[in-house]
N, C-alpha and C. Protein backbone atom coordinates (compact mmCIF):
# COMPACT_ATOMS: atom_id res chain seq x y z
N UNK A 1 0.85 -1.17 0.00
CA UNK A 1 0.00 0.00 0.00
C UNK A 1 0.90 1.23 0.00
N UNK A 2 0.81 1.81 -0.87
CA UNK A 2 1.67 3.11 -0.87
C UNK A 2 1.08 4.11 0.38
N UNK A 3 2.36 5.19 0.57
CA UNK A 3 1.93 6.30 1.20
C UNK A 3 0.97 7.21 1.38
N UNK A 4 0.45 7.33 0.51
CA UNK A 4 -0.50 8.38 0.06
C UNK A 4 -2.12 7.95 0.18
N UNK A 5 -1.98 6.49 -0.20
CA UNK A 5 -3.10 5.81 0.32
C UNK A 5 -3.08 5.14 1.92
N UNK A 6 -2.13 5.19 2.30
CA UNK A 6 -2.12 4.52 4.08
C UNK A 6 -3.27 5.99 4.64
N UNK A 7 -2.42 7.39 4.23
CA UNK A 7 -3.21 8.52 4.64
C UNK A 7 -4.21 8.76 4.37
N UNK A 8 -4.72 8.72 3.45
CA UNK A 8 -6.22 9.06 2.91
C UNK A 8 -6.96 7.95 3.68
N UNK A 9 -6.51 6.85 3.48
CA UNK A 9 -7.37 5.84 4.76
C UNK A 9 -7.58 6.31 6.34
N UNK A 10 -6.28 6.31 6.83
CA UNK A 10 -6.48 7.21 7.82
C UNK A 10 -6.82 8.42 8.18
N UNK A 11 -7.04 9.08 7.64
CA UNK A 11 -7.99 10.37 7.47
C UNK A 11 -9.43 9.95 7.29
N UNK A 12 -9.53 9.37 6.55
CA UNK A 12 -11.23 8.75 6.20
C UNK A 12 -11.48 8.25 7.87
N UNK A 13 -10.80 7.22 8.62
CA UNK A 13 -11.09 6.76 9.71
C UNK A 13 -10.89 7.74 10.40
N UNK A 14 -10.48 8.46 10.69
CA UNK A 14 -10.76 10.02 11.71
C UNK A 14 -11.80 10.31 11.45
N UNK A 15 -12.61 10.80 10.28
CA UNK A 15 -13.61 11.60 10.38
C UNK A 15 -15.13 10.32 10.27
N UNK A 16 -14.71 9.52 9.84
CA UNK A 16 -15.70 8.00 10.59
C UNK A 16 -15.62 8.28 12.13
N UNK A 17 -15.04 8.27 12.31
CA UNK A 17 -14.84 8.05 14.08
C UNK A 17 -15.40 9.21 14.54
N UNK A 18 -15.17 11.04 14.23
CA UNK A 18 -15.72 12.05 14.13
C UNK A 18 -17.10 11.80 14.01
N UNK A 19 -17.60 11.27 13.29
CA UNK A 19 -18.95 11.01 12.95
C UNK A 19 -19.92 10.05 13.37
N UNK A 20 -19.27 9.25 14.21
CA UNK A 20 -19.77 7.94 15.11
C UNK A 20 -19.97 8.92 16.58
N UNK A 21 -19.02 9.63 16.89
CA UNK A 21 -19.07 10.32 18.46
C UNK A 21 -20.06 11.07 18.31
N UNK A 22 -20.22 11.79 17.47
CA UNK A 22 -21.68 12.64 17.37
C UNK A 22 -22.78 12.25 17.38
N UNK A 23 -22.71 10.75 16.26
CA UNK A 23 -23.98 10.35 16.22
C UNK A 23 -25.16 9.80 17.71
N UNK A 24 -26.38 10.07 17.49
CA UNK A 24 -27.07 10.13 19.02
C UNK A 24 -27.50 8.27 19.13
N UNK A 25 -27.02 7.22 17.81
CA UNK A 25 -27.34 6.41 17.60
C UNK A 25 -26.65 5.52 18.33
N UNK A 26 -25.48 6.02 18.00
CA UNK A 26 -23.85 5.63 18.62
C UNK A 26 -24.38 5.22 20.32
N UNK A 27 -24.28 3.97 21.14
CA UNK A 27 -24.51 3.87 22.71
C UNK A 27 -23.43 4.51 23.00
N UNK A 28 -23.65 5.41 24.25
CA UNK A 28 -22.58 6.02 25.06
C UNK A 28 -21.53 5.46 25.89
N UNK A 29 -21.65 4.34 25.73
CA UNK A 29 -20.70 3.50 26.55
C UNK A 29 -19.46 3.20 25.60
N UNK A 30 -19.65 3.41 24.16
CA UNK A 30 -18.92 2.86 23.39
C UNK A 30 -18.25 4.34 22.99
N UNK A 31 -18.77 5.26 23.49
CA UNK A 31 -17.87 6.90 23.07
C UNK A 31 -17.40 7.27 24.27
N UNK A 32 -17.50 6.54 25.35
CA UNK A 32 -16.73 6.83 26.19
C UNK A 32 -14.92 6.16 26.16
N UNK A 33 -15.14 5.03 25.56
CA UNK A 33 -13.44 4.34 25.61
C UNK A 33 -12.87 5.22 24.71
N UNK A 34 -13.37 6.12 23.83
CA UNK A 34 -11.61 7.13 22.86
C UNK A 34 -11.82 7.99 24.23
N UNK A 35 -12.44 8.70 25.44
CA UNK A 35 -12.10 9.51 26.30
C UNK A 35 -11.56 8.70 27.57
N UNK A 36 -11.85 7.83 27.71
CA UNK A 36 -10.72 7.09 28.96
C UNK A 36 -9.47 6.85 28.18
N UNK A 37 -9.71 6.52 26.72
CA UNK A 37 -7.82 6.14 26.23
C UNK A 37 -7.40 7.33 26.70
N UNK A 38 -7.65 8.64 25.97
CA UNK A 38 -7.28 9.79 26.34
C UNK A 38 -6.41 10.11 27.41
N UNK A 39 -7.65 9.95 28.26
CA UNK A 39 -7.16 10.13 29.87
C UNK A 39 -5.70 9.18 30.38
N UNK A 40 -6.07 8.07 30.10
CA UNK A 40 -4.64 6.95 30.01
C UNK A 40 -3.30 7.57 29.26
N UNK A 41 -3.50 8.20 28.32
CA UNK A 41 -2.39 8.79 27.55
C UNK A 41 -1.82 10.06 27.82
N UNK A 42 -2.95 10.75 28.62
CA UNK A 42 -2.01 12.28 29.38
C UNK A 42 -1.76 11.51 30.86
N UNK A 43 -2.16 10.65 31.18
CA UNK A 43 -1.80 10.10 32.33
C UNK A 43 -0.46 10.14 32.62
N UNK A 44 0.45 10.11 34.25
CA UNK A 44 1.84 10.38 34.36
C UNK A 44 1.91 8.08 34.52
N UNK A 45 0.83 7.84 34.60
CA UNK A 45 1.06 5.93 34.61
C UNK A 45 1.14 5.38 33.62
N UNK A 46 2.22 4.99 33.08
CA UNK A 46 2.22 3.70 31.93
C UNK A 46 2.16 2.30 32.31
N UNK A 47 2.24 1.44 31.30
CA UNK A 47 2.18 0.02 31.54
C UNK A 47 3.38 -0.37 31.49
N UNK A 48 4.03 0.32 30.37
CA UNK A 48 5.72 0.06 30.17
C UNK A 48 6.74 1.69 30.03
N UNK A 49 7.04 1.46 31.43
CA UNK A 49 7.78 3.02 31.67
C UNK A 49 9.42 2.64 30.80
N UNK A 50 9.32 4.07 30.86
CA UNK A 50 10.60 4.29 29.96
C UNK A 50 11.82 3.58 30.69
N UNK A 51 11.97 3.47 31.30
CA UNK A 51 13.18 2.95 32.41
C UNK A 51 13.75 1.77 31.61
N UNK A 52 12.85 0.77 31.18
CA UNK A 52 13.39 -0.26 31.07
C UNK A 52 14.12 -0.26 29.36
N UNK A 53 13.12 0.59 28.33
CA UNK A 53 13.82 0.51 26.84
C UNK A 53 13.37 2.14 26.49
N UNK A 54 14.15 2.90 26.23
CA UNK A 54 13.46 4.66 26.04
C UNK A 54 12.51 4.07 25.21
N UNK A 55 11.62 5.25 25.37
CA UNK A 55 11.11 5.42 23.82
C UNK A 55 9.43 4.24 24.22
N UNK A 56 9.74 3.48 24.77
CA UNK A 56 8.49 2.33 24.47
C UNK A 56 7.36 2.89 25.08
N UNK A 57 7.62 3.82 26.12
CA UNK A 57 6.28 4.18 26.80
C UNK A 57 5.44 4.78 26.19
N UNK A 58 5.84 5.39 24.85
CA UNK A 58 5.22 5.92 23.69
C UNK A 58 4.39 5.07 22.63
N UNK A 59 5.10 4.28 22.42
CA UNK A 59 5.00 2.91 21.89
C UNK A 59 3.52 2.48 22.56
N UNK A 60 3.51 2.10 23.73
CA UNK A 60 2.25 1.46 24.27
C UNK A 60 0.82 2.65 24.04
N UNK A 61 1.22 3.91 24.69
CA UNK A 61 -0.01 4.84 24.31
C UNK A 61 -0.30 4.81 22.75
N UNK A 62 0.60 4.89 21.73
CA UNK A 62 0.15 4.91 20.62
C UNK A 62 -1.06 3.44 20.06
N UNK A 63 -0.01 2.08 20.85
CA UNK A 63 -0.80 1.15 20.12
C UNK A 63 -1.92 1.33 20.69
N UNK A 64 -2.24 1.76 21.84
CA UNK A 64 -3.68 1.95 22.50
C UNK A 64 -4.64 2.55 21.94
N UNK A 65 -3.89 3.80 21.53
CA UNK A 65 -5.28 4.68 20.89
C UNK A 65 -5.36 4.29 19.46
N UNK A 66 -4.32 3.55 18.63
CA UNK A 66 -4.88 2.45 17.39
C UNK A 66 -5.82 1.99 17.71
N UNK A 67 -6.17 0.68 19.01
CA UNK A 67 -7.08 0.14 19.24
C UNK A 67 -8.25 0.30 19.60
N UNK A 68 -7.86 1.33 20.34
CA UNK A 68 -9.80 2.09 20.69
C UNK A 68 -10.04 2.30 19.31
N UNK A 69 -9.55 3.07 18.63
CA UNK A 69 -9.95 3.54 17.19
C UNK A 69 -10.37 2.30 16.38
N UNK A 70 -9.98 1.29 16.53
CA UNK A 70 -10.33 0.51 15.47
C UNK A 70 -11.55 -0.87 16.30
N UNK A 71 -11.58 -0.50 17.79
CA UNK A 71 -12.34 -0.89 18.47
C UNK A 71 -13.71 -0.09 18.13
N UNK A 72 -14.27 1.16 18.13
CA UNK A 72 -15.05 2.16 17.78
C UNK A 72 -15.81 1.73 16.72
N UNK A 73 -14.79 1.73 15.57
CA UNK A 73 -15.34 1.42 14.16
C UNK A 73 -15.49 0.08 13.63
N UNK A 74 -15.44 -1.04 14.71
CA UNK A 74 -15.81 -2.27 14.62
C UNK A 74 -16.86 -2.16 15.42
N UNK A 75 -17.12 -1.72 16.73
CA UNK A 75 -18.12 -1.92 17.60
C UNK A 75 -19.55 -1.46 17.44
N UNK A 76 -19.42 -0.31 16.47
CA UNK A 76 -20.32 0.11 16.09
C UNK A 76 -21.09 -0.69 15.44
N UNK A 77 -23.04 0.23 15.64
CA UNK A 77 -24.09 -0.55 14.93
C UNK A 77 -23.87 -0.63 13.27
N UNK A 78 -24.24 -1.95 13.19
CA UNK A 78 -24.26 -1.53 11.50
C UNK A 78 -24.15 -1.02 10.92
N UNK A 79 -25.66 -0.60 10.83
CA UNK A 79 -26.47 0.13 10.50
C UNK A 79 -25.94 1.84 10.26
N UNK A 80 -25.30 2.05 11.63
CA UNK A 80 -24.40 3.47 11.47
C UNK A 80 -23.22 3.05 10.52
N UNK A 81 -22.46 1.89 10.88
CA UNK A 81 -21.20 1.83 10.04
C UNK A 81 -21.38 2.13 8.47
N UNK A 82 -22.41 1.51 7.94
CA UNK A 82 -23.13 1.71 6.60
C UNK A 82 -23.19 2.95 5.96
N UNK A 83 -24.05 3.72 6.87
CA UNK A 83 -24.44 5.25 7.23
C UNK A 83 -22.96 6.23 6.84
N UNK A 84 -22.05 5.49 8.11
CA UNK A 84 -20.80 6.07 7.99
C UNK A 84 -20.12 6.22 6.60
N UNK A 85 -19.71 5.12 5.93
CA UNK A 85 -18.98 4.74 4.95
C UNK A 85 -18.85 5.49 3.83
N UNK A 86 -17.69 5.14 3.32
CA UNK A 86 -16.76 5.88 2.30
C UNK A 86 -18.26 6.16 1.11
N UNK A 87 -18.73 4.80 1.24
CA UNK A 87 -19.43 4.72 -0.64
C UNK A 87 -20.73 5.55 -0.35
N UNK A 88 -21.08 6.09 -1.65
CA UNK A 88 -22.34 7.16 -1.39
C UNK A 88 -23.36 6.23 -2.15
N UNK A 89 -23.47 5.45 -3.02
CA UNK A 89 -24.44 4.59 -3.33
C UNK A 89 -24.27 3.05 -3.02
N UNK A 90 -24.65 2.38 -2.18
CA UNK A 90 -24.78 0.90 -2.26
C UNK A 90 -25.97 0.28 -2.59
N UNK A 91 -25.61 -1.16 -2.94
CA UNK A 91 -26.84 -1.28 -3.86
C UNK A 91 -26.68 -3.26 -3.26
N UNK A 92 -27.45 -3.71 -2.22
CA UNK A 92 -27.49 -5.05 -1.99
C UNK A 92 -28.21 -5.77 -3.00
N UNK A 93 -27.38 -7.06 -3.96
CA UNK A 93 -28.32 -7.28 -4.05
C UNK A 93 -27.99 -9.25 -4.74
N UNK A 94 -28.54 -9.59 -5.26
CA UNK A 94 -27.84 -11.51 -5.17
C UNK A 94 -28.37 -11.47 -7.03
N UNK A 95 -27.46 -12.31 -7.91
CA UNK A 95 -27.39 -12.30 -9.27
C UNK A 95 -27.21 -13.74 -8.75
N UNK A 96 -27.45 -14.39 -10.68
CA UNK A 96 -27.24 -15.57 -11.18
C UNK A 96 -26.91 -15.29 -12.40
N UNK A 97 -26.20 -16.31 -12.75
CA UNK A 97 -26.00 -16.45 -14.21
C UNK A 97 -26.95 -17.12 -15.12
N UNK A 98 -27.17 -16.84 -16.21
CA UNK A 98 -28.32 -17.53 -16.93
C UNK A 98 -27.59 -18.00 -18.20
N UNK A 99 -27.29 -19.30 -18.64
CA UNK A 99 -26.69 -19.94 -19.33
C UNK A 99 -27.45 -19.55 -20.81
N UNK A 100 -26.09 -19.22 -21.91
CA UNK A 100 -27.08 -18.84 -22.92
C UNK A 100 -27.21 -20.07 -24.13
């Protein structure tokens, strides 16, 4: 996957995620974990303090708030995820082939 597309993906999932916290559809229990990661990440407590390898205590907050994020946009209802999504027309629907 080139560069340019890793970003535009991730940008698209920011403003999915933007758009899930707003929504009134969205349960509140599930827009509360990106504000406890939060809180965990200005926190002065890590899981893996710098002491032991620099640098990793960064490491752990980052993979965290990957996971809420991609926790969010899995956890979500359908129905919103659908709502959410990149495509502006979808169209469900089941074909066959008809032998000529």
């Amino acid at each position: 996957m080139s560069r340019s597309r890793a970003l535009r993906n991730g940008w698209r999932s920011l403003w999915r995620i933007w758009r899930l916290l707003r929504d009134q559809r969205v349960p509140s229990w599930l827009k509360m974990v990106p504000f406890l990661a939060l809180i965990y990440v200005l926190s002065p407590i890590d899981l893996l303090p710098d002491l032991t390898i620099p640098g990793i205590s960064a490491l752990d907050d980052l993979i965290l708030i990957l996971l809420v994020f991609r926790m969010l946009l899995d956890w979500a209802p359908m129905e919103d995820q659908r709502m959410f999504s990149d495509r502006e027309d979808v169209i469900e629907a089941s074909y066959r082939v008809l032998e000529e």
